[in-house]
PDB file of N, CA and C in Angstrom:
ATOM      1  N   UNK A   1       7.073 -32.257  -2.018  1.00  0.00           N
ATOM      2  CA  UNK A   1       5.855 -31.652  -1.527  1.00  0.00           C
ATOM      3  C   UNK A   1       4.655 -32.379  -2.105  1.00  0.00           C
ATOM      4  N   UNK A   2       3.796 -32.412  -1.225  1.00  0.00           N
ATOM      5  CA  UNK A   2       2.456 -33.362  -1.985  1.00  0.00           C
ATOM      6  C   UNK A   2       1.582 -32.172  -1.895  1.00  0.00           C
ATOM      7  N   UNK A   3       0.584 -32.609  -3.005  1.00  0.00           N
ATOM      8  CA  UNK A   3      -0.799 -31.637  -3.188  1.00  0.00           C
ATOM      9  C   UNK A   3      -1.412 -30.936  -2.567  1.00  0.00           C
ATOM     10  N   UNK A   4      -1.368 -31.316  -1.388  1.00  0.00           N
ATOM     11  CA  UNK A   4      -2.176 -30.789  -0.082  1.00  0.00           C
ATOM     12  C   UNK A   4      -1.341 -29.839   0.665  1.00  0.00           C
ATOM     13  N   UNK A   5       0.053 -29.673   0.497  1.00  0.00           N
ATOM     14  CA  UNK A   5       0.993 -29.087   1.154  1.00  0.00           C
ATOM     15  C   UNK A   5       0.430 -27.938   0.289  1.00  0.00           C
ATOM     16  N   UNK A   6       0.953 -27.856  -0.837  1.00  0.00           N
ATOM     17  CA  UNK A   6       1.260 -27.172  -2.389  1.00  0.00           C
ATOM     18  C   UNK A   6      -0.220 -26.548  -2.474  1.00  0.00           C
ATOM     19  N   UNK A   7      -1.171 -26.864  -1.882  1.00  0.00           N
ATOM     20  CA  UNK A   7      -2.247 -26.028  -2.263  1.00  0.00           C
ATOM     21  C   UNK A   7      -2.310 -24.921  -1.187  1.00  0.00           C
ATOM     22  N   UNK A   8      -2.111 -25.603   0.535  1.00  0.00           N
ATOM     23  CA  UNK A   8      -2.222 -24.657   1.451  1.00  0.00           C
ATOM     24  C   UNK A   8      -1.064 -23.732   1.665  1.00  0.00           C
ATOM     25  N   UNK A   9      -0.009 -23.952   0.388  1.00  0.00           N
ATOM     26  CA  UNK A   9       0.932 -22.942   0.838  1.00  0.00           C
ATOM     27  C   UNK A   9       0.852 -22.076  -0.374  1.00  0.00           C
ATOM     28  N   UNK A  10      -0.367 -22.410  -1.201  1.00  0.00           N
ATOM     29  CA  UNK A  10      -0.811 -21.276  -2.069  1.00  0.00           C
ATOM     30  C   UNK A  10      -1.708 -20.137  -1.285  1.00  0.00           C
ATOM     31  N   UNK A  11      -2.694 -21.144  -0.510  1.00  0.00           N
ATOM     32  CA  UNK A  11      -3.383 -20.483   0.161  1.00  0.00           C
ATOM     33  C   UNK A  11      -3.283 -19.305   1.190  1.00  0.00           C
ATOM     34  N   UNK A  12      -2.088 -19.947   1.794  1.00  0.00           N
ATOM     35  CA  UNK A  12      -1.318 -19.150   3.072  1.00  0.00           C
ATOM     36  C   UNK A  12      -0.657 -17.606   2.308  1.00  0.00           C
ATOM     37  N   UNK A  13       0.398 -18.176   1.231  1.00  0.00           N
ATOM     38  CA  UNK A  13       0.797 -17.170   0.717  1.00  0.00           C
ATOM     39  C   UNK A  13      -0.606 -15.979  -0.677  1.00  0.00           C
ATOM     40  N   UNK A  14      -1.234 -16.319  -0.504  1.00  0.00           N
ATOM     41  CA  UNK A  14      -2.656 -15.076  -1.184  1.00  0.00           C
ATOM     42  C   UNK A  14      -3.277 -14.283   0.060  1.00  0.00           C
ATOM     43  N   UNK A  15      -3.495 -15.240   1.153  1.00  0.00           N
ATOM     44  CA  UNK A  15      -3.759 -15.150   2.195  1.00  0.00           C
ATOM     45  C   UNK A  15      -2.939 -13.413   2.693  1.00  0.00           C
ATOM     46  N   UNK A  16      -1.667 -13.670   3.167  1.00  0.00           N
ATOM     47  CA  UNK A  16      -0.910 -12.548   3.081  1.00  0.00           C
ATOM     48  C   UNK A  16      -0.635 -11.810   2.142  1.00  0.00           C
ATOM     49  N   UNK A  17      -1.032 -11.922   1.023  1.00  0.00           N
ATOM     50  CA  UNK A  17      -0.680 -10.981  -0.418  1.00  0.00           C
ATOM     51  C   UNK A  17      -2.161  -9.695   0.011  1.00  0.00           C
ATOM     52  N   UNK A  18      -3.264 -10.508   0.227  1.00  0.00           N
ATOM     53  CA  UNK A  18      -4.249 -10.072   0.405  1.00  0.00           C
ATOM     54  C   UNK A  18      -4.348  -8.738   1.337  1.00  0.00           C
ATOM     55  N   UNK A  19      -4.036  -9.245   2.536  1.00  0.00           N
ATOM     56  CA  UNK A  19      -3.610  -8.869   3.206  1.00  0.00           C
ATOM     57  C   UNK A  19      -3.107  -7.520   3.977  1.00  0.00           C
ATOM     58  N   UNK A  20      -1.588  -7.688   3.136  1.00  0.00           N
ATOM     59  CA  UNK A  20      -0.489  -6.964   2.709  1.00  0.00           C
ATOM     60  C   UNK A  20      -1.155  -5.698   1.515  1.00  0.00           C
ATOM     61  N   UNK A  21      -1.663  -5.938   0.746  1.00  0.00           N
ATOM     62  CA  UNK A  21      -2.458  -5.002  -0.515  1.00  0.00           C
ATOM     63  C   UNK A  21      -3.756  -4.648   0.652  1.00  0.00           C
ATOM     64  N   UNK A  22      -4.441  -4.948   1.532  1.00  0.00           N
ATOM     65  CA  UNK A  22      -5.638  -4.153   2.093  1.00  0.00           C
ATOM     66  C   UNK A  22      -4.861  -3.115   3.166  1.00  0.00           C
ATOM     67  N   UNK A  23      -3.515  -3.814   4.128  1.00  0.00           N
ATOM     68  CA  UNK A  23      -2.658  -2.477   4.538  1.00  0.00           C
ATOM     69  C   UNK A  23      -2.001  -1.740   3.805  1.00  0.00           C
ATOM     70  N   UNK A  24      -1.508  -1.672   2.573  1.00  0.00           N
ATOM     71  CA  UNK A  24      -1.307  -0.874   1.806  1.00  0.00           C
ATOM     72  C   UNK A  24      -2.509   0.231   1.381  1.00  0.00           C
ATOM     73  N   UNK A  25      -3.547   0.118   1.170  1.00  0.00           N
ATOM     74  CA  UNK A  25      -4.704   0.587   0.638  1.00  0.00           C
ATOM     75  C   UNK A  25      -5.261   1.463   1.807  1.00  0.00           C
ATOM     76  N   UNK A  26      -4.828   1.145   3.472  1.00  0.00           N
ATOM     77  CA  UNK A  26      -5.485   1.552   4.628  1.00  0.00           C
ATOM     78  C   UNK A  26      -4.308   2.669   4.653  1.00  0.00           C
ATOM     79  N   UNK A  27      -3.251   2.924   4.499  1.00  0.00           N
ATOM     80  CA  UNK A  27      -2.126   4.046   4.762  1.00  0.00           C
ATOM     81  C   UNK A  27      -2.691   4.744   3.449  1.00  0.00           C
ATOM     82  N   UNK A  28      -2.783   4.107   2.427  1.00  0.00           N
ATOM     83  CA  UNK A  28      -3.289   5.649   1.420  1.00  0.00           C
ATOM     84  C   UNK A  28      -4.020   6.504   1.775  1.00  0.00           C
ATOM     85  N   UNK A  29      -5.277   5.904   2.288  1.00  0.00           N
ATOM     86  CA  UNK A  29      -6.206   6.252   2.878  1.00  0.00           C
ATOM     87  C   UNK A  29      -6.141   6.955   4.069  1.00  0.00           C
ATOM     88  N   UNK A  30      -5.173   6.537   5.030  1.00  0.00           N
ATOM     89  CA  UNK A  30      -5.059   7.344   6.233  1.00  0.00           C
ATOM     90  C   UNK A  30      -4.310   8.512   5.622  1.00  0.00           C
ATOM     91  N   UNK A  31      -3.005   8.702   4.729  1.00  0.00           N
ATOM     92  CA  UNK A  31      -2.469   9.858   4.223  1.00  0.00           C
ATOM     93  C   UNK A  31      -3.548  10.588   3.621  1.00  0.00           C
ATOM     94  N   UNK A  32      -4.222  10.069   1.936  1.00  0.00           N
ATOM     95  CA  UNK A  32      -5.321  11.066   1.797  1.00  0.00           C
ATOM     96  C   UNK A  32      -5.763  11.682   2.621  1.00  0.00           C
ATOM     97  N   UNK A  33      -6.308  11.389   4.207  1.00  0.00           N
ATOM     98  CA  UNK A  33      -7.479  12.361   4.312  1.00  0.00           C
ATOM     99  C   UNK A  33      -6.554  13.229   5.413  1.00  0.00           C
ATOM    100  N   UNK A  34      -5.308  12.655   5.534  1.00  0.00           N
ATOM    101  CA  UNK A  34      -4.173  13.884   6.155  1.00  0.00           C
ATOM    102  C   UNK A  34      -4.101  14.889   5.161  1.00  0.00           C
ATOM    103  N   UNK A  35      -4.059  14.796   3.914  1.00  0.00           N
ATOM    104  CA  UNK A  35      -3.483  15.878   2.849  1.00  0.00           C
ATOM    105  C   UNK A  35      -5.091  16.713   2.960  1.00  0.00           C
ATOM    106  N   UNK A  36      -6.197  16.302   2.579  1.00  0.00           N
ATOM    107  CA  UNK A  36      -7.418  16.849   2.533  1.00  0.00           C
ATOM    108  C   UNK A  36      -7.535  17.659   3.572  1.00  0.00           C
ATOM    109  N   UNK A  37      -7.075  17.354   4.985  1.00  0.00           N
ATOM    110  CA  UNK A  37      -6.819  17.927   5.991  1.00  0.00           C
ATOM    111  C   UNK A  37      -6.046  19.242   5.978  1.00  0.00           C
ATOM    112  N   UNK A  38      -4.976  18.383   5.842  1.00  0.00           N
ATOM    113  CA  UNK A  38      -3.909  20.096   5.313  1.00  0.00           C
ATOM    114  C   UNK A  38      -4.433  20.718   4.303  1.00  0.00           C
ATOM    115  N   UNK A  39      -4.677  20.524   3.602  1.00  0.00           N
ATOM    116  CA  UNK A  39      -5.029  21.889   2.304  1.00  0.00           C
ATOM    117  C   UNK A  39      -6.324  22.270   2.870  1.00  0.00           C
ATOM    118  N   UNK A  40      -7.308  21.828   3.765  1.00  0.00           N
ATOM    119  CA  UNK A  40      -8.193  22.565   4.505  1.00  0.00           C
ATOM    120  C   UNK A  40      -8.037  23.539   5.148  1.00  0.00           C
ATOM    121  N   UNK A  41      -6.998  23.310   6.164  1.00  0.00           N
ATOM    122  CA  UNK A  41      -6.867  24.068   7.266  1.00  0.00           C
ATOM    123  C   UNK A  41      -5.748  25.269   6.273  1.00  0.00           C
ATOM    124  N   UNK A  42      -4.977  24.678   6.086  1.00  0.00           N
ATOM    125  CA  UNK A  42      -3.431  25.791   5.016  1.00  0.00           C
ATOM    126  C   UNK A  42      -4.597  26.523   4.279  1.00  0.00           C
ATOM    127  N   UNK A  43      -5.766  26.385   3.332  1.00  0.00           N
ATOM    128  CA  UNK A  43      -6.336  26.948   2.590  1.00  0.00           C
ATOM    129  C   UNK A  43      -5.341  27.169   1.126  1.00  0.00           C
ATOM    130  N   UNK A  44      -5.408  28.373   1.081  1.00  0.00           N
ATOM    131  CA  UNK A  44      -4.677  28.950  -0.546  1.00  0.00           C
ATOM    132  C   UNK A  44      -3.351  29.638  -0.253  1.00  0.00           C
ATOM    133  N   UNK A  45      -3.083  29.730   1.371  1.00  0.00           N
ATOM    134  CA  UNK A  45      -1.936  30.762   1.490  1.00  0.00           C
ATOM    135  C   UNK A  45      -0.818  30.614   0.702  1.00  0.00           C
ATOM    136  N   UNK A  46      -0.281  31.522   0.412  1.00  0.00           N
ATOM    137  CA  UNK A  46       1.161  31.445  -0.528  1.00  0.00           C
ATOM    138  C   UNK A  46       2.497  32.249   0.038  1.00  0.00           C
ATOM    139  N   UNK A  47       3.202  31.961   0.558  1.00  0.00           N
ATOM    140  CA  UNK A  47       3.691  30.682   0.918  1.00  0.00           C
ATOM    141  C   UNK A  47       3.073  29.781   2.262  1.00  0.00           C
ATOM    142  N   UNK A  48       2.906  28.767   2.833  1.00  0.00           N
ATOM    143  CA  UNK A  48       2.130  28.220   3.429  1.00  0.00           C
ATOM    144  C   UNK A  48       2.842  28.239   4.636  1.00  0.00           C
ATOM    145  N   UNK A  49       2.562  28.139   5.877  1.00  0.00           N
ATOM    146  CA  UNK A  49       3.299  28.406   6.872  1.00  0.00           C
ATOM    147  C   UNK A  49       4.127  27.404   6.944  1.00  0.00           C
ATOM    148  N   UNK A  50       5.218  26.713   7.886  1.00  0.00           N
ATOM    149  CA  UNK A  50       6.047  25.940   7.894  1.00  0.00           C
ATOM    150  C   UNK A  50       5.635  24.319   7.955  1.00  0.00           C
ATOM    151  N   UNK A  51       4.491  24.463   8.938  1.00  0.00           N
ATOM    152  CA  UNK A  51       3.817  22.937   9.862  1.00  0.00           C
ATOM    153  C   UNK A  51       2.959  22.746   8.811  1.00  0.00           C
ATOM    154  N   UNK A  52       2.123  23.718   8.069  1.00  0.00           N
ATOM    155  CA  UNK A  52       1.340  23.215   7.532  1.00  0.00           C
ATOM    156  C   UNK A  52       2.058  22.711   6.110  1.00  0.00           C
ATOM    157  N   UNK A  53       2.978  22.873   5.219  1.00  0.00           N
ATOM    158  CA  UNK A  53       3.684  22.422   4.386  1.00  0.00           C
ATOM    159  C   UNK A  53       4.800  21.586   4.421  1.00  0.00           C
ATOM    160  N   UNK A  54       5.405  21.292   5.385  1.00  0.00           N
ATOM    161  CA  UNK A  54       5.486  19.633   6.192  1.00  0.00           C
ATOM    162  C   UNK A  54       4.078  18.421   6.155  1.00  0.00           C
ATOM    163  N   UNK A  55       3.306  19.400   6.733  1.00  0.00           N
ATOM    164  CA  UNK A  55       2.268  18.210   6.969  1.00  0.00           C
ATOM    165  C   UNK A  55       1.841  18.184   5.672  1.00  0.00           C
ATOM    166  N   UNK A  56       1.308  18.775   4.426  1.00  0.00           N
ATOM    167  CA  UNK A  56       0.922  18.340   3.538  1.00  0.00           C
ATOM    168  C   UNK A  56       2.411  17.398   2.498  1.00  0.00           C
ATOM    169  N   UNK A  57       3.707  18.014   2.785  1.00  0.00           N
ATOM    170  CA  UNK A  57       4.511  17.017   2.111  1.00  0.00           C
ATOM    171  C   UNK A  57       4.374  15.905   2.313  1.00  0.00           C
ATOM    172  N   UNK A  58       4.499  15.494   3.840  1.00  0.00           N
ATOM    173  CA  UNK A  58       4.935  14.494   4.478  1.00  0.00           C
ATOM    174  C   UNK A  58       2.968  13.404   3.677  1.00  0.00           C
ATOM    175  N   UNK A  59       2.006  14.002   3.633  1.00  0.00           N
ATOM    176  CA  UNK A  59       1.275  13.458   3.447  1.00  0.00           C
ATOM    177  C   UNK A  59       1.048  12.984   2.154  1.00  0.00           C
ATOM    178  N   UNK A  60       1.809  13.799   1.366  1.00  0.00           N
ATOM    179  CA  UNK A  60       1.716  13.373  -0.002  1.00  0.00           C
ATOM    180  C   UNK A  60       2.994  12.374  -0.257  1.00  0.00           C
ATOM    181  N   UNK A  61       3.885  12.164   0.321  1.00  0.00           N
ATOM    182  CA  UNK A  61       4.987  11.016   0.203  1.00  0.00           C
ATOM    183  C   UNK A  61       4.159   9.837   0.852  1.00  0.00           C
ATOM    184  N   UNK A  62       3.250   9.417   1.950  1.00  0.00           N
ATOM    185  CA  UNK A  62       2.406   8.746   2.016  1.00  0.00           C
ATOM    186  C   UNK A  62       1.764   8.094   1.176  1.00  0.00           C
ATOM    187  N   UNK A  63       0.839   9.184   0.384  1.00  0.00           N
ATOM    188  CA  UNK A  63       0.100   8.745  -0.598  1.00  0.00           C
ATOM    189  C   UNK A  63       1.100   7.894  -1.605  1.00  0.00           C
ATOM    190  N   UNK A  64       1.717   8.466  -1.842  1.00  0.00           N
ATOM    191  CA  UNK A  64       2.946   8.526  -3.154  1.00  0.00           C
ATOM    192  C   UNK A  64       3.097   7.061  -2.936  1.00  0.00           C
ATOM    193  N   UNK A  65       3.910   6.613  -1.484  1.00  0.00           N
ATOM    194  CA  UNK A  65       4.955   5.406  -1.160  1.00  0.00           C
ATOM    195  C   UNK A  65       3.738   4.335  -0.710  1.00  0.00           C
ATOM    196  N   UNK A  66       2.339   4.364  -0.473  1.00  0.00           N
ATOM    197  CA  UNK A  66       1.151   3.656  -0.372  1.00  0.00           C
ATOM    198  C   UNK A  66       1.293   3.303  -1.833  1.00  0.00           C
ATOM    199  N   UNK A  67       0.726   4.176  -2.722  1.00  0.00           N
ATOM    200  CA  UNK A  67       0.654   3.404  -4.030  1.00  0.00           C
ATOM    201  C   UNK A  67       1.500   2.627  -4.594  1.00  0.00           C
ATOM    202  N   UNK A  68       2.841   2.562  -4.559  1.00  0.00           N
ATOM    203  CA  UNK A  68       4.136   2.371  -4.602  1.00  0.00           C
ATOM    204  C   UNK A  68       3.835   0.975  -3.997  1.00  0.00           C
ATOM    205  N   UNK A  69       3.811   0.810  -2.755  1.00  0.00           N
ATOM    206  CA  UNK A  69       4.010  -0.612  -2.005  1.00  0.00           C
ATOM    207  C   UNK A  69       2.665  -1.211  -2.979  1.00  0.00           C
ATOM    208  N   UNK A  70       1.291  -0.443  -3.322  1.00  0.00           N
ATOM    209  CA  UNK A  70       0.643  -1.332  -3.527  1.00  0.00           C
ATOM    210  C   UNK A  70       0.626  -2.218  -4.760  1.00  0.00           C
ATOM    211  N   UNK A  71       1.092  -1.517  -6.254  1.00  0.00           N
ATOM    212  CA  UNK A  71       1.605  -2.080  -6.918  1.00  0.00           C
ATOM    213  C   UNK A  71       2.460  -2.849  -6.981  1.00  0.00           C
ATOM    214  N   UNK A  72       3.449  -2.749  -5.920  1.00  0.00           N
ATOM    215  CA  UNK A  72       4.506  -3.647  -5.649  1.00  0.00           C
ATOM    216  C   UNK A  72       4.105  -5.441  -5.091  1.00  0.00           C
ATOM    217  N   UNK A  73       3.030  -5.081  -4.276  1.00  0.00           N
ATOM    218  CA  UNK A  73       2.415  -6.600  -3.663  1.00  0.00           C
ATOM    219  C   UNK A  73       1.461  -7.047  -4.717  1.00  0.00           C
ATOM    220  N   UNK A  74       0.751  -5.791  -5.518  1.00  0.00           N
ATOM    221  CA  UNK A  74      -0.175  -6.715  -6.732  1.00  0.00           C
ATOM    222  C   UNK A  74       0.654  -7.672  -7.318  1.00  0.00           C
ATOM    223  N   UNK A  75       1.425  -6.705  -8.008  1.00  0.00           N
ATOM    224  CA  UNK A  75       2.440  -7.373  -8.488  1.00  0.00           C
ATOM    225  C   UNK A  75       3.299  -9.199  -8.272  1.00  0.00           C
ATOM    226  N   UNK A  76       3.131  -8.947  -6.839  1.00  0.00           N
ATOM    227  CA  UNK A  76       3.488 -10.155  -5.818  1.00  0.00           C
ATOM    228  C   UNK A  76       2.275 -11.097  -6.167  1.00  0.00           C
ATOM    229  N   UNK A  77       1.018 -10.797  -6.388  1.00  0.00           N
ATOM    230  CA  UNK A  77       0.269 -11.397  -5.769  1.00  0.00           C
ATOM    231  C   UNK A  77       0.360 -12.428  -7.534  1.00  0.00           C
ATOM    232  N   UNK A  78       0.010 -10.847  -8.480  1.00  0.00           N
ATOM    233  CA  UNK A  78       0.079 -12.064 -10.095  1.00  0.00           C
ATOM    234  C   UNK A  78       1.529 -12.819 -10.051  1.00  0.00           C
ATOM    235  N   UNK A  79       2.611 -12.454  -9.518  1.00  0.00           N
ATOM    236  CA  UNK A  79       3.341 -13.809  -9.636  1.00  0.00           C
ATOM    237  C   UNK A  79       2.958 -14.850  -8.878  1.00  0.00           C
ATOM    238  N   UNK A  80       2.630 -14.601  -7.984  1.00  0.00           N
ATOM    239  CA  UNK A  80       2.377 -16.286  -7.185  1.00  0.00           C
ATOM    240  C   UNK A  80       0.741 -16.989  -7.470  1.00  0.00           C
ATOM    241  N   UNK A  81       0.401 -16.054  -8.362  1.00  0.00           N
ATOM    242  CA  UNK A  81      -1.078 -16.761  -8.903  1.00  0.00           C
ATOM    243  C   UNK A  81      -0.200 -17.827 -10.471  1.00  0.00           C
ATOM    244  N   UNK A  82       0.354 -16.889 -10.780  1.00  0.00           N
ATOM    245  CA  UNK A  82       0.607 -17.455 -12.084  1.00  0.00           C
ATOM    246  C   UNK A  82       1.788 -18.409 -12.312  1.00  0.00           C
ATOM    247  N   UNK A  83       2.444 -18.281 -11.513  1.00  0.00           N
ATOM    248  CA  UNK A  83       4.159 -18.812 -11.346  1.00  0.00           C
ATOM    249  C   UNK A  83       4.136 -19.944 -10.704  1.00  0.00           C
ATOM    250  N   UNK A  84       4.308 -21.483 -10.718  1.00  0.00           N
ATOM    251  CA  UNK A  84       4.003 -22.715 -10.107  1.00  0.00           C
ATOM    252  C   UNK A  84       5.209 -22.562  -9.147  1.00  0.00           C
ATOM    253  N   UNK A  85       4.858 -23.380  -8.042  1.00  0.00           N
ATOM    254  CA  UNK A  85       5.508 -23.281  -7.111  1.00  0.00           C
ATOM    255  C   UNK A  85       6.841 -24.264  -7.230  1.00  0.00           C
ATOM    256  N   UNK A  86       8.229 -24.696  -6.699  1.00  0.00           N
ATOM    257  CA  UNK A  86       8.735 -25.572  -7.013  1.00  0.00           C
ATOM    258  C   UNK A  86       8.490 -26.838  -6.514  1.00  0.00           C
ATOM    259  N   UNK A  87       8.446 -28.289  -6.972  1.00  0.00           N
ATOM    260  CA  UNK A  87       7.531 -29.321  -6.402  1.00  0.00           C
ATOM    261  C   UNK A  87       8.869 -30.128  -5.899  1.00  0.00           C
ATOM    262  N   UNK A  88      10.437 -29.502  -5.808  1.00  0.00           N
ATOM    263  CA  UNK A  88      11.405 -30.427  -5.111  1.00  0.00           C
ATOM    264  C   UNK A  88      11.848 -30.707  -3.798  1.00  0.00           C
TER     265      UNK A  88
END
């Protein structure tokens, strides 16, 4: 691989790290304001009706598995900042 390869396939791959971590960050975000939603409308009831405690689970495994992926691609992103690529 020559220099010029080795730089744009740094580039390419941050490129998608980037990416990949701003759709991660857009599903948190779309779950948050599902959960804000549900505990609006559900209010304080105890026990909560059926749909509405689905919809707030289901929204909080969102949140949950958003943060989850997003650490997971940071993660991605400091290895391929820091980790040299192989030059064979």
């Amino acid at each position: 691989m020559t220099l010029s390869s080795t730089s744009s396939l740094f580039t390419a791959l941050l490129i998608f790290d980037v990416a990949a971590l701003l759709a991660a960050a857009a599903g948190g975000l779309v779950s948050w304001q599902a959960w804000q939603r549900a505990r609006k409308n559900g209010g304080d009831r105890h026990p909560p009706h059926a749909r509405e405690g689905r919809n707030r689970f289901l929204a909080m495994w969102g949140m949950l598995s958003s943060l989850w992926f997003f650490f997971a691609i940071l993660f991605n992103i400091i290895a391929s900042v820091t980790v040299p690529p192989c030059l064979s």
